[in-house]
N, C-alpha and C. Protein backbone atom coordinates (compact mmCIF):
# COMPACT_ATOMS: atom_id res chain seq x y z
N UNK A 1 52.92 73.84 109.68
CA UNK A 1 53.93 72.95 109.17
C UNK A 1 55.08 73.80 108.64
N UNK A 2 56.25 73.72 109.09
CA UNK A 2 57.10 74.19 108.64
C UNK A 2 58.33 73.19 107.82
N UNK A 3 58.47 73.99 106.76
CA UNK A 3 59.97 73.35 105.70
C UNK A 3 61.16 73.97 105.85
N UNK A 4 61.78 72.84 105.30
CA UNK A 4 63.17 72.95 105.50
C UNK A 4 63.81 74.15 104.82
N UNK A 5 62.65 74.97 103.53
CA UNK A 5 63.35 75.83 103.11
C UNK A 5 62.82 77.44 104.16
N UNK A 6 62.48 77.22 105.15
CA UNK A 6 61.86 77.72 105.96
C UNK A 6 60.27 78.46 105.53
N UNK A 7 59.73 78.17 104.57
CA UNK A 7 58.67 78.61 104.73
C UNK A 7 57.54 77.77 105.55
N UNK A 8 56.09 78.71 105.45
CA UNK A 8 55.73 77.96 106.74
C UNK A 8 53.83 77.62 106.21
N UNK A 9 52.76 76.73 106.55
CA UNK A 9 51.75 76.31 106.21
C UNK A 9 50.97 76.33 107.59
N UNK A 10 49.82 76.75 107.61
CA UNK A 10 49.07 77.14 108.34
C UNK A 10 47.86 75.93 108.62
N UNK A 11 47.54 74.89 108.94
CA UNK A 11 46.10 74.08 108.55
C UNK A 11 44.98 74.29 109.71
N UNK A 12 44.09 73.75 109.15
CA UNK A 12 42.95 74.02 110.39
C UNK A 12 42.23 73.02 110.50
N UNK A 13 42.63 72.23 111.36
CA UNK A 13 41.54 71.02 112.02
C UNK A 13 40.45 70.93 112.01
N UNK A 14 39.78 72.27 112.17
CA UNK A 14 38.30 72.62 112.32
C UNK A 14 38.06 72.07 110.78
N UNK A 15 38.73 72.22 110.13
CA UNK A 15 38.15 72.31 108.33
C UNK A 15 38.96 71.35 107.59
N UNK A 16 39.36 70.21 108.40
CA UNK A 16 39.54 69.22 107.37
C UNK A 16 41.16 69.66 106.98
N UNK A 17 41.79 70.17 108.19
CA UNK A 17 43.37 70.20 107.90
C UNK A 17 43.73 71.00 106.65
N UNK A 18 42.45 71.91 106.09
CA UNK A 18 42.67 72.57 104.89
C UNK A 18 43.92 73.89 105.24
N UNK A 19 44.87 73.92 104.18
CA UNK A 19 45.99 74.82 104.45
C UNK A 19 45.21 76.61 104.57
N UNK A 20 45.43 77.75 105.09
CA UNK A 20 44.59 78.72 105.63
C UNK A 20 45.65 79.95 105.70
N UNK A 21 46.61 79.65 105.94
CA UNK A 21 47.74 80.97 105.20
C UNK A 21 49.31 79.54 105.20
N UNK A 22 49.95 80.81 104.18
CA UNK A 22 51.21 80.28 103.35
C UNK A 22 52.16 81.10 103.69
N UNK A 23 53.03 81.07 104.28
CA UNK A 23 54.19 82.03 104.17
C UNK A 23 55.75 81.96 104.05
N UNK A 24 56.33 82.84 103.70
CA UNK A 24 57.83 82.63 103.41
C UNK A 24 58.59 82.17 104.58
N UNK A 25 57.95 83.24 105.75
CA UNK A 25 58.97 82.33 106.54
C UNK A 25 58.42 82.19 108.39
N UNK A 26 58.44 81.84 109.39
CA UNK A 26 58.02 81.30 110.41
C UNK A 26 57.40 82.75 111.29
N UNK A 27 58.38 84.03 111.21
CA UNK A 27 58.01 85.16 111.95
C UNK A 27 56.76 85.60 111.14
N UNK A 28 55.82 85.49 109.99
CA UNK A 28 55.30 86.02 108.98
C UNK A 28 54.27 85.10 109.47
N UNK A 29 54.43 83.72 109.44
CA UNK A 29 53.20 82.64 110.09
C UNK A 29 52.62 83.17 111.45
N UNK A 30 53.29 83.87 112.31
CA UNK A 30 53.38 83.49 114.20
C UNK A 30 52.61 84.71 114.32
N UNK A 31 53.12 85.94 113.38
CA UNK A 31 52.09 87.69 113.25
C UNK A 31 51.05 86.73 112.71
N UNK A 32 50.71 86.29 111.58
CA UNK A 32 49.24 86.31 111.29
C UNK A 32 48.57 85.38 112.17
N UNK A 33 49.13 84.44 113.19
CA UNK A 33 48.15 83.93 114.22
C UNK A 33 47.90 84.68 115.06
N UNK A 34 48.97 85.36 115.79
CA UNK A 34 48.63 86.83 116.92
C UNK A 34 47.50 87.42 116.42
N UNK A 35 47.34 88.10 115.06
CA UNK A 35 46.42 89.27 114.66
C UNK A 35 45.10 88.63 114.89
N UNK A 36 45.08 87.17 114.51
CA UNK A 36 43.64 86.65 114.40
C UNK A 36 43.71 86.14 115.41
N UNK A 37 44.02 86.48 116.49
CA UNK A 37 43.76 85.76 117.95
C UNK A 37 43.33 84.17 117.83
N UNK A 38 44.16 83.52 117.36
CA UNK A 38 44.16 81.88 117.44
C UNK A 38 44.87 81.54 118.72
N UNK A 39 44.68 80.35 119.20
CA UNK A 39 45.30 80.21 120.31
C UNK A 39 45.93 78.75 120.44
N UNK A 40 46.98 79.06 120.59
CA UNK A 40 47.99 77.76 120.54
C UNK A 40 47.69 76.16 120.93
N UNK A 41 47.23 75.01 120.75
CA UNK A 41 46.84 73.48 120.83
C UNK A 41 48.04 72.84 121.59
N UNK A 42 47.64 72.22 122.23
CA UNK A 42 49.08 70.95 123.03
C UNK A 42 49.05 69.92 121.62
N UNK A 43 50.79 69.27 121.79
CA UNK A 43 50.71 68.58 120.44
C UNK A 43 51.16 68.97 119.55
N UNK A 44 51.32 67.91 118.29
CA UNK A 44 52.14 68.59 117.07
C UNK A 44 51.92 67.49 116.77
N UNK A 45 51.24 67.37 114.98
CA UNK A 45 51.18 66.96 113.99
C UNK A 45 52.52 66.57 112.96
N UNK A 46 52.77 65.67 112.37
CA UNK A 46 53.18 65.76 111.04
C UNK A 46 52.94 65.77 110.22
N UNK A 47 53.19 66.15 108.73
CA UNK A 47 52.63 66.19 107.28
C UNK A 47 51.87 64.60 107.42
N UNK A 48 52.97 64.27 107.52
CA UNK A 48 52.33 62.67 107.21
C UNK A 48 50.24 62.53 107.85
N UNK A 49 50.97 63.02 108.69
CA UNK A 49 49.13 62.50 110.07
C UNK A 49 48.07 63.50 109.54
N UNK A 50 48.35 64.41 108.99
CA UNK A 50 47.30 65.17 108.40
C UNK A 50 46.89 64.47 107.26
């Protein structure tokens, strides 16, 4: 989930949409999914649907 003040929220479906990293800003979110080899979902959520 990303905000308007550009920082960025990480959730995980697997676990109940629980938030799983926090960051300042979108390039800082996108490295810590690369490192942990997550792999990208079709689709997109909003705050709201979580």
């Amino acid at each position: 989930m990303g905000e308007p003040s550009g920082s960025c929220r990480i959730h995980d479906p697997a676990d109940g949409y629980k938030v799983v990293f926090s960051s300042a800003t979108y390039d800082e979110a996108q490295t810590w999914l690369l490192e942990d080899e997550y792999e990208p979902v079709e689709g997109r959520l909003t705050e709201s649907e979580i």
